[in-house]
Structures are given as structure tokens and as C-alpha cells.
Protein backbone atom coordinates (compact mmCIF):
# COMPACT_ATOMS: atom_id res chain seq x y z
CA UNK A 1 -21.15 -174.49 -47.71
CA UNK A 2 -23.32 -176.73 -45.57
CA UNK A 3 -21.88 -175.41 -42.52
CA UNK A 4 -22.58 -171.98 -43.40
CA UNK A 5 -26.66 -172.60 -44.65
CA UNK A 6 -26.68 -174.70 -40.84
CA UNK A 7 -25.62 -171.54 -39.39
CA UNK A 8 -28.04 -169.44 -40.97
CA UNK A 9 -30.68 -171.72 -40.14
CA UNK A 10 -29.46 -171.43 -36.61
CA UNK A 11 -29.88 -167.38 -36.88
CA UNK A 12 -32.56 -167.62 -38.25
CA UNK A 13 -34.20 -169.48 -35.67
CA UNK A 14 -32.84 -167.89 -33.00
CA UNK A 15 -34.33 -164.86 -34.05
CA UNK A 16 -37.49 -165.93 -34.25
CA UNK A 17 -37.63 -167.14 -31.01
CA UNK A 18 -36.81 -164.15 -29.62
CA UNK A 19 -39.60 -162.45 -31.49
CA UNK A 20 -41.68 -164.57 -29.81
CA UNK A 21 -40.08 -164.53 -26.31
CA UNK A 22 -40.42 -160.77 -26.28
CA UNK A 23 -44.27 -160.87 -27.73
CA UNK A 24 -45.03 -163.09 -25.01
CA UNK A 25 -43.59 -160.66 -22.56
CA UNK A 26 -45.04 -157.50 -23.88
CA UNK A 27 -48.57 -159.55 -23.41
CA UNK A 28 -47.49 -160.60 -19.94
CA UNK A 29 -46.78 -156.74 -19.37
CA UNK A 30 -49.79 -155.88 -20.98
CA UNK A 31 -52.12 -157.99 -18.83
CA UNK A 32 -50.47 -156.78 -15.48
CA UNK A 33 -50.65 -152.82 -15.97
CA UNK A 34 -54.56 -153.21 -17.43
CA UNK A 35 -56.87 -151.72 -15.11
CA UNK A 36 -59.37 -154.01 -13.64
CA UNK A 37 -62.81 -154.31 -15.44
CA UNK A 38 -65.37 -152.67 -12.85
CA UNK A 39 -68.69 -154.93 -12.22
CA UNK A 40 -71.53 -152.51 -12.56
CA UNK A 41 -73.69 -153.01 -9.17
CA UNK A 42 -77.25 -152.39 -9.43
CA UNK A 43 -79.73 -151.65 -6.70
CA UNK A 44 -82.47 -153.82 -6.60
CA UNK A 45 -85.54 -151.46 -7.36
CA UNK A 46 -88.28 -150.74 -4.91
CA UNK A 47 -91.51 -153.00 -5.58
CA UNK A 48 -94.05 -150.62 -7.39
CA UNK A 49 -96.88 -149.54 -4.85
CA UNK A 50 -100.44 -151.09 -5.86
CA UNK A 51 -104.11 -149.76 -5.14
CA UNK A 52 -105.71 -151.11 -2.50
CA UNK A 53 -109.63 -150.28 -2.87
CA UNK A 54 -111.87 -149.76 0.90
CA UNK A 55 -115.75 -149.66 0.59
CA UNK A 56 -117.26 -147.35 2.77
CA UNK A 57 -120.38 -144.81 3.29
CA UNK A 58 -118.67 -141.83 5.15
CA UNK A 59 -121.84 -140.56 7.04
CA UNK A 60 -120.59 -143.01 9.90
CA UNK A 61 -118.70 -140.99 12.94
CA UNK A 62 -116.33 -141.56 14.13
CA UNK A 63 -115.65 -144.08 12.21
CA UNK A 64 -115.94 -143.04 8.91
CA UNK A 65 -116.73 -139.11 8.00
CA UNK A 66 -116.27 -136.84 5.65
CA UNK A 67 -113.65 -133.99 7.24
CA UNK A 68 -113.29 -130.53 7.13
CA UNK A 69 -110.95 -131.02 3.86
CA UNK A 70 -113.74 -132.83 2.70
CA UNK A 71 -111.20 -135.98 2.70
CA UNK A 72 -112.70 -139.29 4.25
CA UNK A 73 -111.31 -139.45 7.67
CA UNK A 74 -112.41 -141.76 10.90
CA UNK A 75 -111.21 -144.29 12.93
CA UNK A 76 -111.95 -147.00 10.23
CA UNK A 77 -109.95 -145.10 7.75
CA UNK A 78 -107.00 -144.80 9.64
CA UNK A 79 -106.63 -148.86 10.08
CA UNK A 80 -107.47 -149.08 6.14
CA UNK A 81 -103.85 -147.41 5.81
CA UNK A 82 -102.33 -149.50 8.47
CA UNK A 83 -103.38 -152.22 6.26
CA UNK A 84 -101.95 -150.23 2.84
CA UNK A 85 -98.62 -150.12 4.19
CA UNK A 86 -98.40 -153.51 5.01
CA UNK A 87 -99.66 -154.22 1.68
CA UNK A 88 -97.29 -151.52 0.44
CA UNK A 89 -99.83 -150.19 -1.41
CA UNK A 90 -101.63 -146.86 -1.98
CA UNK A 91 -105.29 -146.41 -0.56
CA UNK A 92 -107.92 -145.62 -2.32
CA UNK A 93 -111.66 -145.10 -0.91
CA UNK A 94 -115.11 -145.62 -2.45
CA UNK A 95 -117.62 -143.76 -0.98
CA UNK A 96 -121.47 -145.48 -1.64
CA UNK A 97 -124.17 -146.57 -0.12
CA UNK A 98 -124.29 -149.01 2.79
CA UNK A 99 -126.53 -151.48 1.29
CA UNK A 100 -124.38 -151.33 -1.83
CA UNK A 101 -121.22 -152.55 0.09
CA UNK A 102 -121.16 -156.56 0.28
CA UNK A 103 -122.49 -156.31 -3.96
CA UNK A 104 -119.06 -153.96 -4.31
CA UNK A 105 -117.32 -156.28 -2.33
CA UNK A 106 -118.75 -159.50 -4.56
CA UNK A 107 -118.30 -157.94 -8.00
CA UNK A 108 -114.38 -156.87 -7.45
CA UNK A 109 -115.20 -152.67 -7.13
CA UNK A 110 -113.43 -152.79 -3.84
CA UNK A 111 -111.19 -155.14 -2.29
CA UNK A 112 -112.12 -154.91 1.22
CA UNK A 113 -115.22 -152.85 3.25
CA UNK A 114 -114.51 -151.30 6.35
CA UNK A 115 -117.40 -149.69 7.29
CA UNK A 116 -118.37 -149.93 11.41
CA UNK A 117 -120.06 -153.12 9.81
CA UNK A 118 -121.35 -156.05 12.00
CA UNK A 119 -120.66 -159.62 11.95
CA UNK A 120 -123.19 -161.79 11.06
CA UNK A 121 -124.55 -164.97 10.13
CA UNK A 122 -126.19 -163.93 6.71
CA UNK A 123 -123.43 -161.60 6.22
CA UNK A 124 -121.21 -164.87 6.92
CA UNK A 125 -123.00 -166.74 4.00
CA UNK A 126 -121.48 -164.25 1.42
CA UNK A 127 -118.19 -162.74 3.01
CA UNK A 128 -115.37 -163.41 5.30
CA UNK A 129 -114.80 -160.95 8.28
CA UNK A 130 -111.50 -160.34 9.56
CA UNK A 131 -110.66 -160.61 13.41
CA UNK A 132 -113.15 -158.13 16.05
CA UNK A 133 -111.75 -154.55 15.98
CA UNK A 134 -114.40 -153.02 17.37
CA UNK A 135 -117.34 -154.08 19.78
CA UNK A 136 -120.48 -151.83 19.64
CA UNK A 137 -124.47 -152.23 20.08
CA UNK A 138 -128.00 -150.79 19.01
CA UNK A 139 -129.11 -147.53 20.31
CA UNK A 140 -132.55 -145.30 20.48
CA UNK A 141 -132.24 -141.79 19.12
CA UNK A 142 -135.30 -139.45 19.95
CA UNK A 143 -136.16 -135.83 20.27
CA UNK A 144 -134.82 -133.85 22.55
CA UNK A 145 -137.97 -132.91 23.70
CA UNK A 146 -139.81 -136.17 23.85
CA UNK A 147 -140.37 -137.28 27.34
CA UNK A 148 -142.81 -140.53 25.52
CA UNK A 149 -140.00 -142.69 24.37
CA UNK A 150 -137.68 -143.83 27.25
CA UNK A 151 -137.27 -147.54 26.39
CA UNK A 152 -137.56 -149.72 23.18
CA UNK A 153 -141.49 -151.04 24.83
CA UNK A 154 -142.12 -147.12 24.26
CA UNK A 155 -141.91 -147.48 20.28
CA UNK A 156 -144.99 -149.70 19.54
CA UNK A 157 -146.66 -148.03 16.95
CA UNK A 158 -144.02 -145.21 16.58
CA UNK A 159 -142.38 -144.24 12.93
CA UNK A 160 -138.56 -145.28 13.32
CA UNK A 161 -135.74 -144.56 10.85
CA UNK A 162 -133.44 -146.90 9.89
CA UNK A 163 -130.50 -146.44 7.60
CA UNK A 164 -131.02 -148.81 4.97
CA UNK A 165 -129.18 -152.63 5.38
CA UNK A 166 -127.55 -151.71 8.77
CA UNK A 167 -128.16 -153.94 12.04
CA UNK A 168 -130.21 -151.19 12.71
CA UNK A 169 -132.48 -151.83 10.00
CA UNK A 170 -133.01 -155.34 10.75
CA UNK A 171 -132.98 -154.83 14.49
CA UNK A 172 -135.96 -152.53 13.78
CA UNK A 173 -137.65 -154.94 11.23
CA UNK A 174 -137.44 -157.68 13.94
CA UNK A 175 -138.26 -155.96 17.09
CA UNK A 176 -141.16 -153.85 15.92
CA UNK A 177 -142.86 -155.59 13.25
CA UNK A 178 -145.82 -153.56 13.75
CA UNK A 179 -145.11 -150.87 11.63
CA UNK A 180 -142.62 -150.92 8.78
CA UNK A 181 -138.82 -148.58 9.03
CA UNK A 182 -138.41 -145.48 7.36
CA UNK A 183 -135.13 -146.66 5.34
CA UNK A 184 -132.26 -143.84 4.93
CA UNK A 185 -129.32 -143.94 2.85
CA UNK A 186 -127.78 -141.39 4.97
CA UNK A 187 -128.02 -140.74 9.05
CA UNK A 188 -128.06 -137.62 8.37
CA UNK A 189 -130.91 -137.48 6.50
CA UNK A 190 -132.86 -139.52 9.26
CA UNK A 191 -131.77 -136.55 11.87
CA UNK A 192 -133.14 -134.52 9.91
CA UNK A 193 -136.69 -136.11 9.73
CA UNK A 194 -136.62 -137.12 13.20
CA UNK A 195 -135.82 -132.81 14.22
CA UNK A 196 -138.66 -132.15 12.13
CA UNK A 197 -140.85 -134.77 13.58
CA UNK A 198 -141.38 -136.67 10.23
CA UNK A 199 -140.46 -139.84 12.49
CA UNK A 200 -140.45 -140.50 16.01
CA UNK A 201 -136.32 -142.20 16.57
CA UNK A 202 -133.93 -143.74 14.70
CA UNK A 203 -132.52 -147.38 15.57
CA UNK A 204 -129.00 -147.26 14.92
CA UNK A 205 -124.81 -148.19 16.52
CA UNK A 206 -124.16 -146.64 20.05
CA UNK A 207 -121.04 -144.59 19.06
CA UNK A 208 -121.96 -143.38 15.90
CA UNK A 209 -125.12 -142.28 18.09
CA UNK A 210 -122.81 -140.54 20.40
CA UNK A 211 -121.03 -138.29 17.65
CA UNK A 212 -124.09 -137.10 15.67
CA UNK A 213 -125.62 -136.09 19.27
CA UNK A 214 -122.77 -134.00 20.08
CA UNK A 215 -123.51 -132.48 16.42
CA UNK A 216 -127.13 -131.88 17.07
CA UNK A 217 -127.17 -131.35 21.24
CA UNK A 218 -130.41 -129.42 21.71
CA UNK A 219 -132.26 -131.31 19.22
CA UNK A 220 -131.67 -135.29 19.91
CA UNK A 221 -130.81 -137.68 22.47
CA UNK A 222 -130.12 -141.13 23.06
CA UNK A 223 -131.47 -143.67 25.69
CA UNK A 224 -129.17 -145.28 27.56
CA UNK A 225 -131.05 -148.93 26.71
CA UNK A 226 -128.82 -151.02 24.57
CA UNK A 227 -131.10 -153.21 22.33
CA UNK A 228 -127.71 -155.59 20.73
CA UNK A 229 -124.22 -156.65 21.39
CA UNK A 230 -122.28 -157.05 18.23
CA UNK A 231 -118.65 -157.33 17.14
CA UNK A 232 -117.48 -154.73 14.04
CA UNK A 233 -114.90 -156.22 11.54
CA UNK A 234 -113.47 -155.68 7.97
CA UNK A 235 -114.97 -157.70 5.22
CA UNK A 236 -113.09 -159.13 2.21
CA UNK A 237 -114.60 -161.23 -0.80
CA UNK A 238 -115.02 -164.94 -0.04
CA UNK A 239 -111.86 -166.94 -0.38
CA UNK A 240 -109.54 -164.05 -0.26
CA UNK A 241 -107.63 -165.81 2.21
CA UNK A 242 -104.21 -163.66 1.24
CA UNK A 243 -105.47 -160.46 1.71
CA UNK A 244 -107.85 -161.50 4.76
CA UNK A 245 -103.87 -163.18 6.88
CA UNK A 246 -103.05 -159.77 5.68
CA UNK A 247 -105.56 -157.60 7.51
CA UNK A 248 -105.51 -159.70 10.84
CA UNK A 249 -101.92 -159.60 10.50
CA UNK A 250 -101.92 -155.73 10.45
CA UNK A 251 -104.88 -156.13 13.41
CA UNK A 252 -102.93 -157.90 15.57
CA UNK A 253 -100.16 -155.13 15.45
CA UNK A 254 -101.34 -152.13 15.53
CA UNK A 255 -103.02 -153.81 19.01
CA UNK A 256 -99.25 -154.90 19.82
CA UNK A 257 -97.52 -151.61 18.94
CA UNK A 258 -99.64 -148.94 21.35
CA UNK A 259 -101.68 -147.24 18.06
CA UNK A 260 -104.53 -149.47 18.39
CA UNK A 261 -105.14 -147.78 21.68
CA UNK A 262 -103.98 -144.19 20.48
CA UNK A 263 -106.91 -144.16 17.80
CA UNK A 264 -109.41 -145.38 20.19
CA UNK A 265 -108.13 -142.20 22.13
CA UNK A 266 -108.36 -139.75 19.46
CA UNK A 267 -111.37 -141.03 17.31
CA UNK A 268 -114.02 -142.67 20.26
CA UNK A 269 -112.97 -141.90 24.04
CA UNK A 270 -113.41 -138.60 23.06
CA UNK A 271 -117.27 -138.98 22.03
């Protein structure tokens, strides 16, 4: 009797084991034929493009001027999107006043000006320029038909326009203190005046002078007598060092790379 219950026991056992033996097998099975699990690889998305604001008065050829789209174009303008794409950012342009610039500038409207504007020591005091892009000087624009004014000792007395917070401007406040500028917002607006003898020349950068000539041939000149040397760069807001290693950084490329040179071609060799 005892040796019969062993031998169940035995059976029984046995038989359990091999329930588990073959479990363990079917999991072993199992875990061989299952199809790998697939890691999902994700591109790492494109940096969103920011807005990069320029502050500008477009009444400046060649170097800033309102097209025949009626888009802001100009050689300034074409090194503000240099400078977007190495931001990787979209430009966007405020067009205002000249003498509203620097207060733009100061109160966050724009984040840099590019605007054919001078360095200077006052300017200094409240901004900080970017490396020389562009060297220029002070010019006399007359009448066509003047044959009075042929130097800057020939405007002593005269009525001289001036657009308002330009070298020009100051040039003309300094130099002929005898009689007070006629202050423009606009060049244009001074060529006008000075075709309808309302003034007597305007006081203002050599190439600029050089483009709205070729727009008005019959009617104004300009003197070959320079009156300043002065060095054009991009302002930013004091302390801005970031975006200021930015803009020489896209400077001293576009000089590297050859298009430096091809938008001196296009936009000022040709005036």
C-alpha cells in the first residue's frame, strides 16, 4: 500500500514537472519568434525663425529706397538679410524718420538701425556701432543753373537744407553758423525746395548725392568739394554685445565670400 501511494507521488510529480518543462519552452519559443520592438526615431525639429527688427528712413539711395514694388530695397537692406540668416530669423523693416532712429533703437522698437548712418562720438555716448561697412563724406548739392556756389566759402549767407539729425545737419550747423538749416525729414522734399529756389543747396552724404542727381539731371548738381570723411556702420542698443559679434560676424563674411563686393557692384559703382 505504501509502495503504491510512493508511486503515485512519483507520477504525480513527474507530471508536473513536465508541465513546467514544456511551459518554460513554449516561453523560450515565444520570446525567439516575437518580432523586435521598433524604436520610433524622431527628427530633431528645425529651430522656429524669429523677427529681427532694422530701423531705417528709405529716402536714402542707394542705400536704402523705396522700389518699384514699393518694397524697401538698397544696399543697406540687402546686408540686414545677410545678418537675418545668420540669425535665422525673418526681417522685418521700420520705416521712420532719421532723427527718430537712435530713440527706436533705445526704447526696443527695432533691434538694430542700418541706415547709411555715421559713426560718431555723441552717437558713441548712446549706441554701439558695428565694424565700418561703408566709408562716405559730405557733399554740396546746388542748382543746376547756379554758377554762384562752387565751393563751401560760396554759402555764407545762403539758405541750406539739411535733412534733419544727419551729419549733414550738424556739418551745416557747424560750418555756417551764420544762418540757421532748413531741416527736412525727407531729401526729397529738400530737392524739391532747392528746384524751386526756396533754398540755395542742400548739405548732405556723397553717394546718396550721386543717386538723387541721376534722378533729377537737369535740375541739380553736386560740387566735387568734399566737406567730411566719415565711416557708415550698423547701430545696435548699448550692451547688445550678442547681437552686435553677430553683425560683425556676418560683416566679416560677406567681405570673405565675394558678395560684399557684388553689392558694391550692383547698388554704388553703378551711381
Amino acid at each position: 500500500m505504501e509502495w503504491g501511494i510512493y508511486t503515485m507521488k512519483r507520477s504525480i510529480f513527474r507530471l508536473f514537472s513536465s508541465a513546467i518543462i514544456l511551459a518554460m519552452l513554449v516561453t523560450v519559443v515565444g520570446c525567439t519568434t516575437a518580432k523586435p520592438k521598433i524604436t520610433e526615431v524622431k527628427e530633431t525639429p528645425v529651430p522656429a525663425k524669429t523677427t529681427i527688427v532694422m530701423g531705417t528712413e528709405a529716402g536714402f539711395p542707394p542705400f536704402e529706397f523705396h522700389g518699384d514694388s514699393g518694397k524697401i530695397e538698397g544696399f543697406d537692406v540687402e546686408i540686414a538679410n545677410n545678418i537675418a540668416v545668420t540669425l535665422n530669423a525673418e526681417l522685418k523693416i521700420e520705416d521712420m524718420g532719421f532723427d527718430s532712429l537712435l530713440a527706436a533703437l533705445e526704447t526696443g522698437k527695432v533691434d538694430f538701425v542700418s541706415a547709411g548712418m555715421t559713426v560718431t562720438e555723441e552717437r558713441k555716448k548712446s549706441v554701439d556701432f558695428s565694424d565700418t561697412y561703408y566709408k562716405s563724406s559730405q557733399v554740396i548739392m546746388v542748382r543746376s543753373s547756379d554758377t554762384t556756389i562752387k565751393a563751401k566759402n560760396d554759402l555764407k549767407g545762403k539758405t541750406i537744407g539739411v535733412q534733419e539729425g544727419t551729419v549733414g545737419d550738424l556739418v551745416a550747423s557747424d560750418e555756417f553758423k551764420d544762418k540757421e538749416p532748413k531741416r527736412y525729414k525727407k531729401y526729397v522734399d529738400a530737392i524739391m525746395d532747392l528746384k524751386n529756389k526756396k533754398i540755395d543747396a542742400i548739405v548732405l552724404d556723397a553717394i546718396p548725392a550721386a543717386s538723387l542727381q541721376k534722378m533729377n539731371p537737369t535740375d541739380v548738381k553736386v560740387l566735387e568739394e568734399k566737406l567730411t570723411e566719415e565711416d557708415y556702420a550698423i547701430a545696435v542698443k548699448k550692451g547688445n554685445t550678442e547681437l552686435l559679434t553677430k553683425i560683425n560676424a556676418t560683416l566679416k563674411a560677406i567681405k570673405e565670400n565675394g558678395k560684399y563686393d557684388e553689392l558694391i557692384k550692383k547698388y554704388i559703382d553703378e551711381k
